[in-house]
PDB file of N, CA and C in Angstrom:
ATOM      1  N   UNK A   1      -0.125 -13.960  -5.146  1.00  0.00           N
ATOM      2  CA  UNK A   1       1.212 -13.445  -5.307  1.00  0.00           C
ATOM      3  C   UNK A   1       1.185 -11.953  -4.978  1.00  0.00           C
ATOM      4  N   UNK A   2       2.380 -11.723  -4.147  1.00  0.00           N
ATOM      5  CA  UNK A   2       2.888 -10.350  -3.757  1.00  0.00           C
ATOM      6  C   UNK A   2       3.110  -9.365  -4.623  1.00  0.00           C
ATOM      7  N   UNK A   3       2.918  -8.410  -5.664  1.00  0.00           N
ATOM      8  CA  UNK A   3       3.828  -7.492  -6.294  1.00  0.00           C
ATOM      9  C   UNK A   3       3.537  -6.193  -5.866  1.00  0.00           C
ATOM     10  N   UNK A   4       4.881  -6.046  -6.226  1.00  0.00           N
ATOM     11  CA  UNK A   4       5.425  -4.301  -5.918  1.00  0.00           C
ATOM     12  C   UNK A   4       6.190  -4.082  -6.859  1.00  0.00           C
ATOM     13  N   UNK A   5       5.735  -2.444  -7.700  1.00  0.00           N
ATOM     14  CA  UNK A   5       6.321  -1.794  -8.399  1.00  0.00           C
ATOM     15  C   UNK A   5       6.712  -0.781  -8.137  1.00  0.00           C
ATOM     16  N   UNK A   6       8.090  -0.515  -7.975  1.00  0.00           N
ATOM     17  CA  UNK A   6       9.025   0.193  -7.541  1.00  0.00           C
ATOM     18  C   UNK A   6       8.813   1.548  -8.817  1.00  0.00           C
ATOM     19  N   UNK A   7       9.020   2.931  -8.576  1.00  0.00           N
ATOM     20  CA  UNK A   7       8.851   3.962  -9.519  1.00  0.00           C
ATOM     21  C   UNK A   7       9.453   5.319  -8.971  1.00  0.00           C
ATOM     22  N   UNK A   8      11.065   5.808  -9.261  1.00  0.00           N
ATOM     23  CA  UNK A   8      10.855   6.696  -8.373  1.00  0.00           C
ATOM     24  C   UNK A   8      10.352   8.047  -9.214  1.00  0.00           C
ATOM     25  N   UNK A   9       9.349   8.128  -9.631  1.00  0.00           N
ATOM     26  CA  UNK A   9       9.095   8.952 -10.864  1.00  0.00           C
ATOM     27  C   UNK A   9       7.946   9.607  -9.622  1.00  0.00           C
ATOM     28  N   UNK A  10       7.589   9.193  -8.513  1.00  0.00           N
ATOM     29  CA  UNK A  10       6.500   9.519  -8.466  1.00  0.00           C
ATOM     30  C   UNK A  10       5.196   8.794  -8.209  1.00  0.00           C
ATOM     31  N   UNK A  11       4.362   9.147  -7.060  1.00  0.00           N
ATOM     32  CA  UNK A  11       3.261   8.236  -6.680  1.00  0.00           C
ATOM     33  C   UNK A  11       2.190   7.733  -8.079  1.00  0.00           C
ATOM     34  N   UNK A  12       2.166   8.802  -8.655  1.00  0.00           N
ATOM     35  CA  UNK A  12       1.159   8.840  -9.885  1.00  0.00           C
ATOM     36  C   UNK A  12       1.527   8.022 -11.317  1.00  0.00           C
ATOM     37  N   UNK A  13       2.260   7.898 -11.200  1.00  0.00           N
ATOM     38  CA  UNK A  13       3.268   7.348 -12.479  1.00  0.00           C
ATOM     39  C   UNK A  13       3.621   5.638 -11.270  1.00  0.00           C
ATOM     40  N   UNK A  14       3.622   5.097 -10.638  1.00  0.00           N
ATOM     41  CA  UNK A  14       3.813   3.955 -10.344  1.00  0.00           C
ATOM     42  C   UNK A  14       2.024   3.431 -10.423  1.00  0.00           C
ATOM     43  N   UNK A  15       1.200   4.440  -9.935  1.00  0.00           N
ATOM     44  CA  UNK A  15      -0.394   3.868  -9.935  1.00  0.00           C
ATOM     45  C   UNK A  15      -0.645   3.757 -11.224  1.00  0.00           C
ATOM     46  N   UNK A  16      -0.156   3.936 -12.460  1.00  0.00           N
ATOM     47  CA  UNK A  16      -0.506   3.852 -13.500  1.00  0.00           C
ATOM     48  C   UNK A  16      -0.102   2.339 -13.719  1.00  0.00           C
ATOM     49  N   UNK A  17       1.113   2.176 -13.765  1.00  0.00           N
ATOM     50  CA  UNK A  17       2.585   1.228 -13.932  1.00  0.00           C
ATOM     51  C   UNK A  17       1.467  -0.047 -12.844  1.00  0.00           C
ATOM     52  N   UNK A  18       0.951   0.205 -11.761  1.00  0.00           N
ATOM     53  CA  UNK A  18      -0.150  -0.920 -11.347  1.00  0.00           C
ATOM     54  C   UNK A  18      -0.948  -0.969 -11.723  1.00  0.00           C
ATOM     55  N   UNK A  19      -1.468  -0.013 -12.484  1.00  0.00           N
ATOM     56  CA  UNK A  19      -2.529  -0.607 -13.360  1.00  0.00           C
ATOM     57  C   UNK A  19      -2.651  -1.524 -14.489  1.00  0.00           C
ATOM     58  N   UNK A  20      -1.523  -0.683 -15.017  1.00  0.00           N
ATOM     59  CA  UNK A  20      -1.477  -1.976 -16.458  1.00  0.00           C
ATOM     60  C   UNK A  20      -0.854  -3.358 -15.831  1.00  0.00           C
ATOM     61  N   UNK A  21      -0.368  -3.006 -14.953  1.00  0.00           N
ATOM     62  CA  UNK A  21       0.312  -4.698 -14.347  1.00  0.00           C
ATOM     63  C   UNK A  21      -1.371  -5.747 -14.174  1.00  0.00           C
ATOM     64  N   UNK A  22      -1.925  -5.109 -13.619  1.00  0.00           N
ATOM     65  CA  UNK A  22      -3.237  -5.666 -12.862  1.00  0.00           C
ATOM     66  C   UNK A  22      -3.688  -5.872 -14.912  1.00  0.00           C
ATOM     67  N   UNK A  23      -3.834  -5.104 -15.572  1.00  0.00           N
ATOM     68  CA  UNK A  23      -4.704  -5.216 -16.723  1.00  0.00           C
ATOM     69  C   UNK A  23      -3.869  -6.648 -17.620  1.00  0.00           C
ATOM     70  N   UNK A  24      -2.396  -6.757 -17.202  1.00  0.00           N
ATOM     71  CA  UNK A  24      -1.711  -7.686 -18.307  1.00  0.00           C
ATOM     72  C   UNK A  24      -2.431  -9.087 -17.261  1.00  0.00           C
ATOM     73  N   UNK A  25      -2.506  -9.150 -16.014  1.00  0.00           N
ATOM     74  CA  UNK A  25      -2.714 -10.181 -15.046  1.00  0.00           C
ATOM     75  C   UNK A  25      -4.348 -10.524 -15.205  1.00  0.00           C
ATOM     76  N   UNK A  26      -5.165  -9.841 -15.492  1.00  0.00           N
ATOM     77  CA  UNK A  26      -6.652 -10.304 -15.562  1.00  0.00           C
ATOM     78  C   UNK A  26      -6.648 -11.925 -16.304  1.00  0.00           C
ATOM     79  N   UNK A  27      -7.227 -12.381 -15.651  1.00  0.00           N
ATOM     80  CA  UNK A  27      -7.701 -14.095 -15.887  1.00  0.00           C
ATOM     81  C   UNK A  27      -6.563 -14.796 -16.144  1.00  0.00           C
ATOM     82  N   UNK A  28      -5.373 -13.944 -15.830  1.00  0.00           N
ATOM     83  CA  UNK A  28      -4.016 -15.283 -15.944  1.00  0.00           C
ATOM     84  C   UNK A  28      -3.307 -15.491 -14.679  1.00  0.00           C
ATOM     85  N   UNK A  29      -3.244 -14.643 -13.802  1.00  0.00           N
ATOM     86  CA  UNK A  29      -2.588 -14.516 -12.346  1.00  0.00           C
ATOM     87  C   UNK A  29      -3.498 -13.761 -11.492  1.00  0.00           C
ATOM     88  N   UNK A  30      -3.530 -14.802 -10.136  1.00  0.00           N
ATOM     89  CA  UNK A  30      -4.477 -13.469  -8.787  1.00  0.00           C
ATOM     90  C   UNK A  30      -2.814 -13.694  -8.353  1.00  0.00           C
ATOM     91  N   UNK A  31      -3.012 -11.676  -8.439  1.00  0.00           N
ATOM     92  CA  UNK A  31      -1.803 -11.370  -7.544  1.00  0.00           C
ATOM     93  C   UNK A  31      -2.676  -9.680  -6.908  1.00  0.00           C
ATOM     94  N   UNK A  32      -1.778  -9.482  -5.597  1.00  0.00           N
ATOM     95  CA  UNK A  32      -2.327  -8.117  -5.305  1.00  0.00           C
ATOM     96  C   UNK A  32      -0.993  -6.978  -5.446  1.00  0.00           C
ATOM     97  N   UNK A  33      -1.372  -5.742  -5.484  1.00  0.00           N
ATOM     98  CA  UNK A  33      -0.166  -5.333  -6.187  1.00  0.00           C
ATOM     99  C   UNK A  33       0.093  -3.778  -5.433  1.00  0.00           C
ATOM    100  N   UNK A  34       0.730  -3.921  -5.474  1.00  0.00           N
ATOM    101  CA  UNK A  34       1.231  -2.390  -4.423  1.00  0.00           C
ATOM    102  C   UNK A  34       2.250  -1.524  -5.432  1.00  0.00           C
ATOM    103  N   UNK A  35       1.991  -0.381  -4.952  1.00  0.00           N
ATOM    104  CA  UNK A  35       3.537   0.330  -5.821  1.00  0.00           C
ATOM    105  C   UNK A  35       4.193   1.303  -4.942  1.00  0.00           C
ATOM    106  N   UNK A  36       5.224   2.304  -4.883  1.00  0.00           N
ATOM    107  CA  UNK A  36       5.507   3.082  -4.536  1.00  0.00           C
ATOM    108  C   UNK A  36       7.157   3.280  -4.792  1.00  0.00           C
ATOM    109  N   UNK A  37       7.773   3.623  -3.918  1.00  0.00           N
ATOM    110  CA  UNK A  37       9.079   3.652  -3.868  1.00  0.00           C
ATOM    111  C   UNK A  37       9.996   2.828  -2.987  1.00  0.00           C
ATOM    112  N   UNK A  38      11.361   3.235  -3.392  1.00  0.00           N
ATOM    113  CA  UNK A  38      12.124   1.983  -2.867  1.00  0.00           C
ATOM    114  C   UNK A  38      12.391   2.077  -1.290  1.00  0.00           C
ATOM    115  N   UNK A  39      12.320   2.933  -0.697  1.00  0.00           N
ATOM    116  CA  UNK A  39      12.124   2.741   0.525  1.00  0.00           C
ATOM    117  C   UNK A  39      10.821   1.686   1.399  1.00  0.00           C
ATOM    118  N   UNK A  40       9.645   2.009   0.764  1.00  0.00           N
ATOM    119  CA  UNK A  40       8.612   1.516   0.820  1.00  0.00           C
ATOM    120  C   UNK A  40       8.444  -0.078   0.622  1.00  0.00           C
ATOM    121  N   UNK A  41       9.192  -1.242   0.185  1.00  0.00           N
ATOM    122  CA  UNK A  41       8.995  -2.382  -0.412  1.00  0.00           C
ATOM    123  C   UNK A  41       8.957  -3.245   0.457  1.00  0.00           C
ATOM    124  N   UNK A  42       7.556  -3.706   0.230  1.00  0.00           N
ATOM    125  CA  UNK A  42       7.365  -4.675   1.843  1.00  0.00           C
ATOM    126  C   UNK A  42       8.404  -6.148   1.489  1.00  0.00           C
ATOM    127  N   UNK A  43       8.158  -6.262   3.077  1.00  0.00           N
ATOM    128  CA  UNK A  43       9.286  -7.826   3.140  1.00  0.00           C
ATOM    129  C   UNK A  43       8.186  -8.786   2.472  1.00  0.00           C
ATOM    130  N   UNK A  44       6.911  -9.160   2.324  1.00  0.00           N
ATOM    131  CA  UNK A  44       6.009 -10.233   1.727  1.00  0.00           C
ATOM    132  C   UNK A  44       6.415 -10.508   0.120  1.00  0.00           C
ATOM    133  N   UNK A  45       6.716  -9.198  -0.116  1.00  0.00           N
ATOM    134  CA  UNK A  45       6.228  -9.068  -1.435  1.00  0.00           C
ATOM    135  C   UNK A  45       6.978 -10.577  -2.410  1.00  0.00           C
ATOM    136  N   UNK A  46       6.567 -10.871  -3.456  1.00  0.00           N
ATOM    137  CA  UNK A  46       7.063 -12.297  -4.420  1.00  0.00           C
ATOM    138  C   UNK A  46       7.831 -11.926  -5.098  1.00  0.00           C
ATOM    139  N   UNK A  47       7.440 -10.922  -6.120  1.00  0.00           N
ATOM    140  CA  UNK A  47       8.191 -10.258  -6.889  1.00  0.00           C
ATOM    141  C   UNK A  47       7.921  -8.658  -7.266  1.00  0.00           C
ATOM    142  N   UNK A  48       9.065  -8.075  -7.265  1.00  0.00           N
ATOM    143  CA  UNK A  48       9.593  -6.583  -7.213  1.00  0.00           C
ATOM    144  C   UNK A  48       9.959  -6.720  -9.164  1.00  0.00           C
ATOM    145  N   UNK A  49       9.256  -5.451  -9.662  1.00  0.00           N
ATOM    146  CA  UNK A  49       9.570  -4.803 -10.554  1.00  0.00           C
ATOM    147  C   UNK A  49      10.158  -3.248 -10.538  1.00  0.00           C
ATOM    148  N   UNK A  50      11.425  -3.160 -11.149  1.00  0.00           N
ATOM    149  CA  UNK A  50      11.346  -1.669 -10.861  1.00  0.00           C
ATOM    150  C   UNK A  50      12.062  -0.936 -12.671  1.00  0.00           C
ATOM    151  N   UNK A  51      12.852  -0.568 -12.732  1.00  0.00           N
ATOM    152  CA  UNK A  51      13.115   0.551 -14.295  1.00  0.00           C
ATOM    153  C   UNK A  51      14.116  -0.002 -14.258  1.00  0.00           C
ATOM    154  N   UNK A  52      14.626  -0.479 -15.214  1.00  0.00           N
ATOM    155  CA  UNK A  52      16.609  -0.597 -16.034  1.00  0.00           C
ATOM    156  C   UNK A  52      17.081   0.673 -15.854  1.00  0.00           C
ATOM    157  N   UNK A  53      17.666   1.398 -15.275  1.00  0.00           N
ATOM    158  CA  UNK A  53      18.697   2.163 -15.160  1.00  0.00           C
ATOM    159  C   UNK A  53      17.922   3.368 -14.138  1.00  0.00           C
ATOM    160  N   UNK A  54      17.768   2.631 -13.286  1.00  0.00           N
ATOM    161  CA  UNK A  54      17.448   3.538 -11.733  1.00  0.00           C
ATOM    162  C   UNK A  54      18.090   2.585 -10.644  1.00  0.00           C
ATOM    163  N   UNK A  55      17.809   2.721  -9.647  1.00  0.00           N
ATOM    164  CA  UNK A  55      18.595   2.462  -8.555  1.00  0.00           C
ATOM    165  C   UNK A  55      18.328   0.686  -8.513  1.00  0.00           C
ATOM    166  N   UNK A  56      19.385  -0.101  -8.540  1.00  0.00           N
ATOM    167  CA  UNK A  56      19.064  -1.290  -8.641  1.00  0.00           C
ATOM    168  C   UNK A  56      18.060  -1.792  -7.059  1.00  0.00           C
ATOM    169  N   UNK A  57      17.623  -2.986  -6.819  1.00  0.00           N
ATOM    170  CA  UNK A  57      17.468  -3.488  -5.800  1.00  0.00           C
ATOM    171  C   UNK A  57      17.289  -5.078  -5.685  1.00  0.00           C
ATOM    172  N   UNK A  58      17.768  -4.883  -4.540  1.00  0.00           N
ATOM    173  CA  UNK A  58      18.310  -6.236  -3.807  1.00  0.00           C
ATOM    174  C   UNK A  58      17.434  -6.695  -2.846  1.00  0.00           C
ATOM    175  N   UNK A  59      16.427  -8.044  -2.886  1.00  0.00           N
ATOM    176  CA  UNK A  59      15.382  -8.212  -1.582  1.00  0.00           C
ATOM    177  C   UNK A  59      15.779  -9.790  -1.183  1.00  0.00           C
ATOM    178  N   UNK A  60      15.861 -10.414   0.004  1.00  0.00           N
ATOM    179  CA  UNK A  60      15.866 -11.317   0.330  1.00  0.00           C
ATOM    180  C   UNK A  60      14.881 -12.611  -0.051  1.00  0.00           C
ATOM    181  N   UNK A  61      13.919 -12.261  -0.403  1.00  0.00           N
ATOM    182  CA  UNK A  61      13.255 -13.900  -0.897  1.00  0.00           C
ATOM    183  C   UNK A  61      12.548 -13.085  -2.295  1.00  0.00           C
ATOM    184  N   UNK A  62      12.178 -12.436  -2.695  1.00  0.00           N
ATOM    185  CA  UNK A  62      11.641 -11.489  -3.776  1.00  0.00           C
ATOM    186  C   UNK A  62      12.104 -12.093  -4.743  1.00  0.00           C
ATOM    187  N   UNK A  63      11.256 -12.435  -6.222  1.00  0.00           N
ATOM    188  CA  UNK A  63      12.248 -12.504  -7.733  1.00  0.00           C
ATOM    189  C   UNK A  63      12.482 -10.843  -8.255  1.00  0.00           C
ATOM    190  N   UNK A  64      13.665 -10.208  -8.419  1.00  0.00           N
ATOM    191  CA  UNK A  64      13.251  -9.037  -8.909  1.00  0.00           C
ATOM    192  C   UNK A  64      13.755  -8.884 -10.104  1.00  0.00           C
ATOM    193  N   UNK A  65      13.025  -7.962 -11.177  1.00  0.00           N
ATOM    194  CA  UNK A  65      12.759  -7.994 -12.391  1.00  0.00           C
ATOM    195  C   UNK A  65      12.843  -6.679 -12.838  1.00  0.00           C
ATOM    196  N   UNK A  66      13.394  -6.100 -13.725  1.00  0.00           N
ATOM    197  CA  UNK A  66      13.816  -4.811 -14.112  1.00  0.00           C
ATOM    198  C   UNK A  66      12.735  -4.897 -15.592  1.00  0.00           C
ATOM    199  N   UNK A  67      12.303  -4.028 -15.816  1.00  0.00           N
ATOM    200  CA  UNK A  67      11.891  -3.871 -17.285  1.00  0.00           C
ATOM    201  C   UNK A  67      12.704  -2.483 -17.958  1.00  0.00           C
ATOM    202  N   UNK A  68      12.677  -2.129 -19.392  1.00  0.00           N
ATOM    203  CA  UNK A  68      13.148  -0.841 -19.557  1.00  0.00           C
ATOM    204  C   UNK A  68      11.933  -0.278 -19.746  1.00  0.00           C
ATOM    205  N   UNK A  69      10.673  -0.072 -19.814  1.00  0.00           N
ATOM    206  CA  UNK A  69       9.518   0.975 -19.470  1.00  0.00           C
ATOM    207  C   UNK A  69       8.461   0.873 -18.725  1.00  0.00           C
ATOM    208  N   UNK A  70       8.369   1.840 -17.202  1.00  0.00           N
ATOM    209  CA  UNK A  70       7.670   1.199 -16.147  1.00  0.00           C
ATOM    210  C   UNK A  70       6.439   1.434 -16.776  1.00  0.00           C
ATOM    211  N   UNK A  71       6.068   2.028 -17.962  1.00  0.00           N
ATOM    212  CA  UNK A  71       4.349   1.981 -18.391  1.00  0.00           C
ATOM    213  C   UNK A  71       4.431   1.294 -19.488  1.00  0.00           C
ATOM    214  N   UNK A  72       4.741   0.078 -19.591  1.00  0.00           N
ATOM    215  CA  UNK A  72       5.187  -0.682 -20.555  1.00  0.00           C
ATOM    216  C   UNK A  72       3.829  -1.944 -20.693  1.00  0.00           C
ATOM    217  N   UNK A  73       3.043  -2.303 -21.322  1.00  0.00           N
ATOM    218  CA  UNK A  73       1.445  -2.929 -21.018  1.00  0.00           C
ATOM    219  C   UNK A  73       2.710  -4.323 -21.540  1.00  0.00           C
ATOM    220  N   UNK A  74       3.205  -4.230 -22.527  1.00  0.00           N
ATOM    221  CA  UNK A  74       3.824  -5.825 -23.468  1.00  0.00           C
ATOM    222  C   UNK A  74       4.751  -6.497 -22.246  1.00  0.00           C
ATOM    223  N   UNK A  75       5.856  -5.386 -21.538  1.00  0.00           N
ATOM    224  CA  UNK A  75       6.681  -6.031 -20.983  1.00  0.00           C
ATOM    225  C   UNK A  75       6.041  -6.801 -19.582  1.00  0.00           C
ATOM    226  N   UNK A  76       4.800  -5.819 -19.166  1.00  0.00           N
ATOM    227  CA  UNK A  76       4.263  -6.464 -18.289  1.00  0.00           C
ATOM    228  C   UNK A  76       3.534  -8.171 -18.638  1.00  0.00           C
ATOM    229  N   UNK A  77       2.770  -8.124 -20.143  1.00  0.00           N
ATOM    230  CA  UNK A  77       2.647  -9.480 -20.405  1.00  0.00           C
ATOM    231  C   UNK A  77       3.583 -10.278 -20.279  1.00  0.00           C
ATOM    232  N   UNK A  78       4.846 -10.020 -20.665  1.00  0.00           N
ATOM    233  CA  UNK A  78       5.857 -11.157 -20.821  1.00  0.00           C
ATOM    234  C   UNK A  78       6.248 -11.239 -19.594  1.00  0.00           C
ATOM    235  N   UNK A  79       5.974 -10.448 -18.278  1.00  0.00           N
ATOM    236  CA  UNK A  79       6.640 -10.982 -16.995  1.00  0.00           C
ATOM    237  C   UNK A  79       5.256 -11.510 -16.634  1.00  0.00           C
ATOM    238  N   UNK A  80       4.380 -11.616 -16.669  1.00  0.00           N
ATOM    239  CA  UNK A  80       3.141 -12.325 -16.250  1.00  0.00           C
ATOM    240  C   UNK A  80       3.349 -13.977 -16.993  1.00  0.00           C
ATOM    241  N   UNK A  81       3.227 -14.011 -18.611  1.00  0.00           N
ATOM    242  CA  UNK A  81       3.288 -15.092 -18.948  1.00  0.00           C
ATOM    243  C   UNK A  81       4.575 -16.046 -18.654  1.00  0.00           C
ATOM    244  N   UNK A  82       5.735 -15.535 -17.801  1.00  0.00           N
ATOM    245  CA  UNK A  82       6.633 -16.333 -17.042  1.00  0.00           C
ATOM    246  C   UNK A  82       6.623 -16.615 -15.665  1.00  0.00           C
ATOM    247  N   UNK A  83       5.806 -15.900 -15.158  1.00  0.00           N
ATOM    248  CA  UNK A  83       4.932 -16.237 -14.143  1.00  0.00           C
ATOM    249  C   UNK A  83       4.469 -17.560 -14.132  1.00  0.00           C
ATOM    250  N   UNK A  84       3.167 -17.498 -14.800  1.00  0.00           N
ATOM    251  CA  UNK A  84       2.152 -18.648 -15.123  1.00  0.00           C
ATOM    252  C   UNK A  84       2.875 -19.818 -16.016  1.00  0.00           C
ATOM    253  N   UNK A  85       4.195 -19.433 -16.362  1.00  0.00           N
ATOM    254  CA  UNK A  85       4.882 -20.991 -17.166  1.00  0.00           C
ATOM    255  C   UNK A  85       5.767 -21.238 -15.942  1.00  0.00           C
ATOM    256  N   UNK A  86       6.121 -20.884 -15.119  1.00  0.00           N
ATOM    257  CA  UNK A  86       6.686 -21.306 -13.572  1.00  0.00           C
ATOM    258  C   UNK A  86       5.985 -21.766 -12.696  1.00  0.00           C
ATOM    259  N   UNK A  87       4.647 -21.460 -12.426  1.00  0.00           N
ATOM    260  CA  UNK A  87       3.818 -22.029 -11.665  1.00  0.00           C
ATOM    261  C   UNK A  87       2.985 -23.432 -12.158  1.00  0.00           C
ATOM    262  N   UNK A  88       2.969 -23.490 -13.403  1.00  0.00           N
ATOM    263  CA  UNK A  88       2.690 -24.367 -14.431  1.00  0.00           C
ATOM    264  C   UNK A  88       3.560 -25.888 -14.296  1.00  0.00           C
ATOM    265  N   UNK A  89       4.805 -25.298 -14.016  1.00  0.00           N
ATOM    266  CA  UNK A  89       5.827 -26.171 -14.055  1.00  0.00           C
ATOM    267  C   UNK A  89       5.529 -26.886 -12.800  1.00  0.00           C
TER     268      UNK A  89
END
């Protein structure tokens, strides 16, 4: 699986925001994970995460998923463990 985390805070502050994504995903999802900004969001990507109350976005085949804190380790579990109960299915 594709992800991209959208951050316009800044290159350094989205590499974090992929990190804990990658740390909630260890032994439950192989996904590879990119971050940057919204200009930047490749067409592959599966699913797009970006902040509740920044610039929304809209992708053609993408699930996209807003959290309210992009360094958020819990919210990232709970979009991982709906992940793996969708693929499950």
């Amino acid at each position: 699986m594709n992800v991209y985390i959208v951050c316009p805070c800044g290159f350094v502050t989205s590499a974090m925001a992929a990190k804990l994504f990658a740390e909630a995903c260890s032994g439950k999802l192989s996904c590879v994970i990119h971050h940057g900004t919204y200009r930047d969001i490749p067409k592959d990507a599966d699913l797009i995460i970006y902040q509740i109350g920044t610039e929304s976005i809209d992708h053609p085949t993408a699930h996209v998923r807003s959290v309210r804190h992009i360094l958020s380790l819990e919210e990232y579990r709970l979009i991982v463990e709906e992940w793996v109960k969708r693929y499950e299915a």
